[in-house]
Structure formats: structure tokens, C-alpha cells
C-alpha atoms as a PDB file:
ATOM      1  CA  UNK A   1     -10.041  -3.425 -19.989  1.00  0.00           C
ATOM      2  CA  UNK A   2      -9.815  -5.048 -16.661  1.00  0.00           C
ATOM      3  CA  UNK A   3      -7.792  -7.700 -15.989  1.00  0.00           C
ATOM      4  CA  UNK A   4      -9.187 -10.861 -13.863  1.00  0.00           C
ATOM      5  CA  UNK A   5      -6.882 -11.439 -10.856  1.00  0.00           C
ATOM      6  CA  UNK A   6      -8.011 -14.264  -8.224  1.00  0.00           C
ATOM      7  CA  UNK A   7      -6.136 -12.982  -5.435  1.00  0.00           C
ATOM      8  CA  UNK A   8      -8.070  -9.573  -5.204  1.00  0.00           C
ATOM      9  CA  UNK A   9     -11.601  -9.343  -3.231  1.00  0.00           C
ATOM     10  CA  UNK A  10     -13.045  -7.941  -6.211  1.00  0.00           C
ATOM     11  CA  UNK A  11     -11.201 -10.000  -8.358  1.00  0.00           C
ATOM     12  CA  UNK A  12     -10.557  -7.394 -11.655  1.00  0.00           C
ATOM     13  CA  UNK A  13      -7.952  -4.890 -12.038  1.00  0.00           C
ATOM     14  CA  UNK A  14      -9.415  -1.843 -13.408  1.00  0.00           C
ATOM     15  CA  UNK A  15      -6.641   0.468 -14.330  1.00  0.00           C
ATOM     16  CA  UNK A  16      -2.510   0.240 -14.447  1.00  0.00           C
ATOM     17  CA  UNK A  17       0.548   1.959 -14.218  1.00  0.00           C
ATOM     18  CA  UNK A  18       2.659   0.360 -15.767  1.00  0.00           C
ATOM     19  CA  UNK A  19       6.803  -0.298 -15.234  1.00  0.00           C
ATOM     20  CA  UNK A  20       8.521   2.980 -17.045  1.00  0.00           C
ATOM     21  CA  UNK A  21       5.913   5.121 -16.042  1.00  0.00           C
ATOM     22  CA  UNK A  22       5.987   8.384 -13.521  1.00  0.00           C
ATOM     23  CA  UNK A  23       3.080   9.845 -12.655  1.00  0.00           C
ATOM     24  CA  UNK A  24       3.579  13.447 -11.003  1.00  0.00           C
ATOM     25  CA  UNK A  25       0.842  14.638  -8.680  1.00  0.00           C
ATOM     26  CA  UNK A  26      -2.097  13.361  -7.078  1.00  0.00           C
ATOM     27  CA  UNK A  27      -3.703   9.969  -8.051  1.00  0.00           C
ATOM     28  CA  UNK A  28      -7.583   9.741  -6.714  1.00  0.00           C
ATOM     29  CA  UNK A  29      -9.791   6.416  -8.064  1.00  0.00           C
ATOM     30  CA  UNK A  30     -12.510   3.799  -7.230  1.00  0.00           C
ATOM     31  CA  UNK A  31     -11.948   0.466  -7.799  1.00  0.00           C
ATOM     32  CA  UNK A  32      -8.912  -1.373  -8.395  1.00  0.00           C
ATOM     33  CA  UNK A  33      -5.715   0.149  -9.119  1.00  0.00           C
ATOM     34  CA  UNK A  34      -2.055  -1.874  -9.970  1.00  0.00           C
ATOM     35  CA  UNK A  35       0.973   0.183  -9.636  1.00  0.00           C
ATOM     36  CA  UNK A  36       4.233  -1.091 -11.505  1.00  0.00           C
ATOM     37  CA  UNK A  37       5.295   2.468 -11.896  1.00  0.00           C
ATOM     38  CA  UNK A  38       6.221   5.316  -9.882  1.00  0.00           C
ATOM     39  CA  UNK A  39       4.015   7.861  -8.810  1.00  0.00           C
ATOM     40  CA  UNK A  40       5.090  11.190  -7.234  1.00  0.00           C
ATOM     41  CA  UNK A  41       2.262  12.335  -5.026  1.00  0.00           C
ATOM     42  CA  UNK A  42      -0.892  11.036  -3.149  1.00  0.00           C
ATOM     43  CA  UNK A  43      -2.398   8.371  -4.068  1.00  0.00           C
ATOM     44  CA  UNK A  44      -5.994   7.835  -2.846  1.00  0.00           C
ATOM     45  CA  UNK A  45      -9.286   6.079  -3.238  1.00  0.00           C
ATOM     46  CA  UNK A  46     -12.422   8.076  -3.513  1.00  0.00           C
ATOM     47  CA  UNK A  47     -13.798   6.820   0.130  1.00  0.00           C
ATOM     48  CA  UNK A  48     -14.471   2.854  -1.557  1.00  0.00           C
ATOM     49  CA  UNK A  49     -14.747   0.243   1.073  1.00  0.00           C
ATOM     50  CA  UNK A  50     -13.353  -2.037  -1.486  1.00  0.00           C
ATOM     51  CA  UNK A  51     -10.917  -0.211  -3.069  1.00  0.00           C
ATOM     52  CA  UNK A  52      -7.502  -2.037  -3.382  1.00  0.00           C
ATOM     53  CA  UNK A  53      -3.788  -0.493  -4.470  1.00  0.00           C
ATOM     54  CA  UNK A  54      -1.591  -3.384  -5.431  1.00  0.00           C
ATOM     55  CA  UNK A  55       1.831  -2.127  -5.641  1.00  0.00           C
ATOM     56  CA  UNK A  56       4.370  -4.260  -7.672  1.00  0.00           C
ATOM     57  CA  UNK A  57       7.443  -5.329  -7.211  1.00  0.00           C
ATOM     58  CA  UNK A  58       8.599  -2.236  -9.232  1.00  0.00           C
ATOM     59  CA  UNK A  59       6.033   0.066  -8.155  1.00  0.00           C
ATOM     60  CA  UNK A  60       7.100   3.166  -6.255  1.00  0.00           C
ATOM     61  CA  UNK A  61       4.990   5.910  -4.318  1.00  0.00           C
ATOM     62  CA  UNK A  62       6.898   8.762  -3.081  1.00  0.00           C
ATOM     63  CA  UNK A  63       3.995  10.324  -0.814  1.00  0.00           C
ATOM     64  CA  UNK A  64       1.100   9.111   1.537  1.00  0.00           C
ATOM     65  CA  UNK A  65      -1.421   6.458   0.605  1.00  0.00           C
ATOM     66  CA  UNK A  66      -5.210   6.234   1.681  1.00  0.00           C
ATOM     67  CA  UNK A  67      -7.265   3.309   0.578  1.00  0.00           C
ATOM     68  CA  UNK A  68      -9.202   0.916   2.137  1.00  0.00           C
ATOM     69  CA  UNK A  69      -6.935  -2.233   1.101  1.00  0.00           C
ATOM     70  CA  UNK A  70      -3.159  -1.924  -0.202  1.00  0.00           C
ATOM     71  CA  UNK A  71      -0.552  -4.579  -1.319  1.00  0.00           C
ATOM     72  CA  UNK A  72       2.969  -3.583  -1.295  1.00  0.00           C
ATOM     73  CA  UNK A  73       5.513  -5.411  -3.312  1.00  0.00           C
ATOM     74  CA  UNK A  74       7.341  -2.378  -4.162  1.00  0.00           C
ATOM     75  CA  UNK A  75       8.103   1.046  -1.901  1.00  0.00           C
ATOM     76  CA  UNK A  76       6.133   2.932  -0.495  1.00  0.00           C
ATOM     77  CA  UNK A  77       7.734   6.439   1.236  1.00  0.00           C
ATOM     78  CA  UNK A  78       5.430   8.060   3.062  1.00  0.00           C
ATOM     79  CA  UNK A  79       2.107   7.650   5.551  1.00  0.00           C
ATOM     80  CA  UNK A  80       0.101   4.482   4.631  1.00  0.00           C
ATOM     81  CA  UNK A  81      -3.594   4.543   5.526  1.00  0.00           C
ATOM     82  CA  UNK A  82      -5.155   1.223   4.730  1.00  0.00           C
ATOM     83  CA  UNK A  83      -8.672   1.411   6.115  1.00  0.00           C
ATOM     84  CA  UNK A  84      -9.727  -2.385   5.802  1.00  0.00           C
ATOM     85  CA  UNK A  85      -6.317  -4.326   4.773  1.00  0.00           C
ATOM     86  CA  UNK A  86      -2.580  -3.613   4.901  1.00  0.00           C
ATOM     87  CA  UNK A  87      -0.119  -6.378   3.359  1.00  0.00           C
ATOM     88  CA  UNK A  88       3.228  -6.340   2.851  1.00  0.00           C
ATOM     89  CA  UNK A  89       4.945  -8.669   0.652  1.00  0.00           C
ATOM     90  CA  UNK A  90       8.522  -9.956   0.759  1.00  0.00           C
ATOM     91  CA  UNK A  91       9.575  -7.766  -1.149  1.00  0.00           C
ATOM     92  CA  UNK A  92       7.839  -4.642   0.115  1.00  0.00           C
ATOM     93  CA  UNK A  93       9.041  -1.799   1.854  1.00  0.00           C
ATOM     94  CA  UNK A  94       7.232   1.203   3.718  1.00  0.00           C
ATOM     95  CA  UNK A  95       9.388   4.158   4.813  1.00  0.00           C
ATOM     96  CA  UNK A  96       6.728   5.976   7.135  1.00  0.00           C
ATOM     97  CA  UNK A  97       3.872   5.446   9.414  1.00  0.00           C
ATOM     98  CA  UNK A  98       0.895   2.994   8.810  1.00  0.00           C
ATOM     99  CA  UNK A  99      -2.619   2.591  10.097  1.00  0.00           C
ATOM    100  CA  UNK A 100      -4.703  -0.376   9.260  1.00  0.00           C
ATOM    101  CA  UNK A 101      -7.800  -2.321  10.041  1.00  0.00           C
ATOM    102  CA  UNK A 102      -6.022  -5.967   9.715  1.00  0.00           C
ATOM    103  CA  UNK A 103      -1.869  -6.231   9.205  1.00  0.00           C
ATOM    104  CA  UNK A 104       0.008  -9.022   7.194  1.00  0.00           C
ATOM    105  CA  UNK A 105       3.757  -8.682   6.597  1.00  0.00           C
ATOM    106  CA  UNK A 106       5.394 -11.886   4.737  1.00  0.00           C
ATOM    107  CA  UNK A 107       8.644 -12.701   5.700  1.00  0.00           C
ATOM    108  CA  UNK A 108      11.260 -10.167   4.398  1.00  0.00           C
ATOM    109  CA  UNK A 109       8.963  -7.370   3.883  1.00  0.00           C
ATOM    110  CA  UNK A 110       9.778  -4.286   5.541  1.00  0.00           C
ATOM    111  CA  UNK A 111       8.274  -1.658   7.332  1.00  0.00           C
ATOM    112  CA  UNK A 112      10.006   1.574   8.962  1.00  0.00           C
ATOM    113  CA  UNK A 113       7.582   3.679  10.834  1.00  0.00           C
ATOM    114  CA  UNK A 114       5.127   3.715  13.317  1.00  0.00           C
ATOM    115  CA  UNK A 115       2.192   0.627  12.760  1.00  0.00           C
ATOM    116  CA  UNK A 116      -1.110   1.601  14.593  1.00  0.00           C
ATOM    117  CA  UNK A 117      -4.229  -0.373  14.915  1.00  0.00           C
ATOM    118  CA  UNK A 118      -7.238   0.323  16.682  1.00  0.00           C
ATOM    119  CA  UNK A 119      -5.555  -1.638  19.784  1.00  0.00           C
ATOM    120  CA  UNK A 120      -2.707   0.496  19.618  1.00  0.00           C
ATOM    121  CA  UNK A 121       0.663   1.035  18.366  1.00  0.00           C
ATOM    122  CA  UNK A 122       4.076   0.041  17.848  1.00  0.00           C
ATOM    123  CA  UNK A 123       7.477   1.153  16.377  1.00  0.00           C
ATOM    124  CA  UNK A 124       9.551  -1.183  13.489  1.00  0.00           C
ATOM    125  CA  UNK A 125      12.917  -0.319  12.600  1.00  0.00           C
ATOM    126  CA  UNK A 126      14.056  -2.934  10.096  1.00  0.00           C
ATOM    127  CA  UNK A 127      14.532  -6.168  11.664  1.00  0.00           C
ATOM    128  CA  UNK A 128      13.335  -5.115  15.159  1.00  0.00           C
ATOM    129  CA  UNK A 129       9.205  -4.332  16.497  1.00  0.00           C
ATOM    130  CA  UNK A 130       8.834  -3.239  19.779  1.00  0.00           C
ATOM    131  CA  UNK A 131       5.875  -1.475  21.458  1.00  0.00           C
ATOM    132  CA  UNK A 132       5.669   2.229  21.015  1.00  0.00           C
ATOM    133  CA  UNK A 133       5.837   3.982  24.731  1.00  0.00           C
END
């Protein structure tokens, strides 16, 4: 059953992990996708323009993400590939590099990696951006 959710371009949530769950290995879908679990592996979208990860304040992914819009509340360690949309709430943490089309991190939200664009890159270490040489 999906669940109606403003916030998201699509505006349904289509499937859930919820808080207490670990999924082990790969995670591939279409649509909509909340994560209040953990997941230990992959986690990607099946090549959807409008795909969307929302990661909750909970949520964990211990590997590399690839979908075209992603929301992190929760942690993400490993590569981040968000193809249209990357947005990191103030709670959210990313332990790796991340590509994206457009970038939004809220105040408090973390990132340690590499960022890249398609203008270029830079390096965050938490608390400090600077241009990548």
C-alpha cells in the first residue's frame, strides 16, 4: 500500500524498510523507496528518472547508492550517486564520495567525501569544504 507523502515529487511511498530491519545484499527498485532500516549492500534504482530513496533518521546503508533522487536523514557509508537530486538533512551523514545533479545540505548535515557536480568538485571533511585541487 503506498503511503501519500507531500514532500516527494511523486508524492507516494511505494515500499518500506522499516526501523528493526537488516536487509543483507543488494536492493534494486522503481519507484519510491523509504529506508528506516539498515541495509547491507547496494542499493539502486532500476535506471527511473524519478526514483527517490528517502533515508530516515534511523535508516542505515552500509554500501554505495545509485538513484536519481536521495534524502538522507540517516547514514549513508559508501559512494552516493544521485542522478537528479542529492539532500542531506540535519541529521544526515554520508561517509564517502557523492555525485549529483542539484546539492542541498541543511544545516548540521554531514558529508565526508568528495562532492562532484558537473561543474566540478570539492572535498568536505566535517565542518570544513574547500575546493578539491
Amino acid at each position: 500500500m503506498a503511503r501519500k507523502d507531500d514532500s516527494l515529487p511523486g508524492g507516494e511511498i511505494e515500499s518500506i524498510i522499516g526501523a528493526g530491519t537488516t536487509f543483507n545484499g543488494d536492493l534494486i527498485f522503481s519507484g519510491q523507496v523509504r529506508l528506516d532500516g539498515v541495509v547491507d549492500g547496494s542499493v539502486k534504482s532500476n535506471g527511473d528518472e524519478s526514483s527517490q530513496l528517502v533515508i530516515g533518521a534511523k535508516g542505515r546503508v552500509k554500501g554505495d547508492v545509485d538513484v536519481a533522487h536521495i534524502i538522507v536523514g540517516g547514514t549513508v557509508e559508501g559512494s552516493v550517486g544521485a542522478r537528479k537530486s542529492l539532500k542531506i538533512l540535519s541529521e544526515g551523514k554520508v561517509s564517502g564520495s557523492a555525485t549529483y545533479g542539484t546539492l542541498e545540505v541543511v544545516s548540521g548535515g554531514q558529508v565526508d567525501g568528495e562532492l562532484r557536480s558537473g561543474t566540478g568538485s570539492v572535498r568536505a571533511t566535517p565542518g570544513i569544504v574547500q575546493k578539491a585541487s
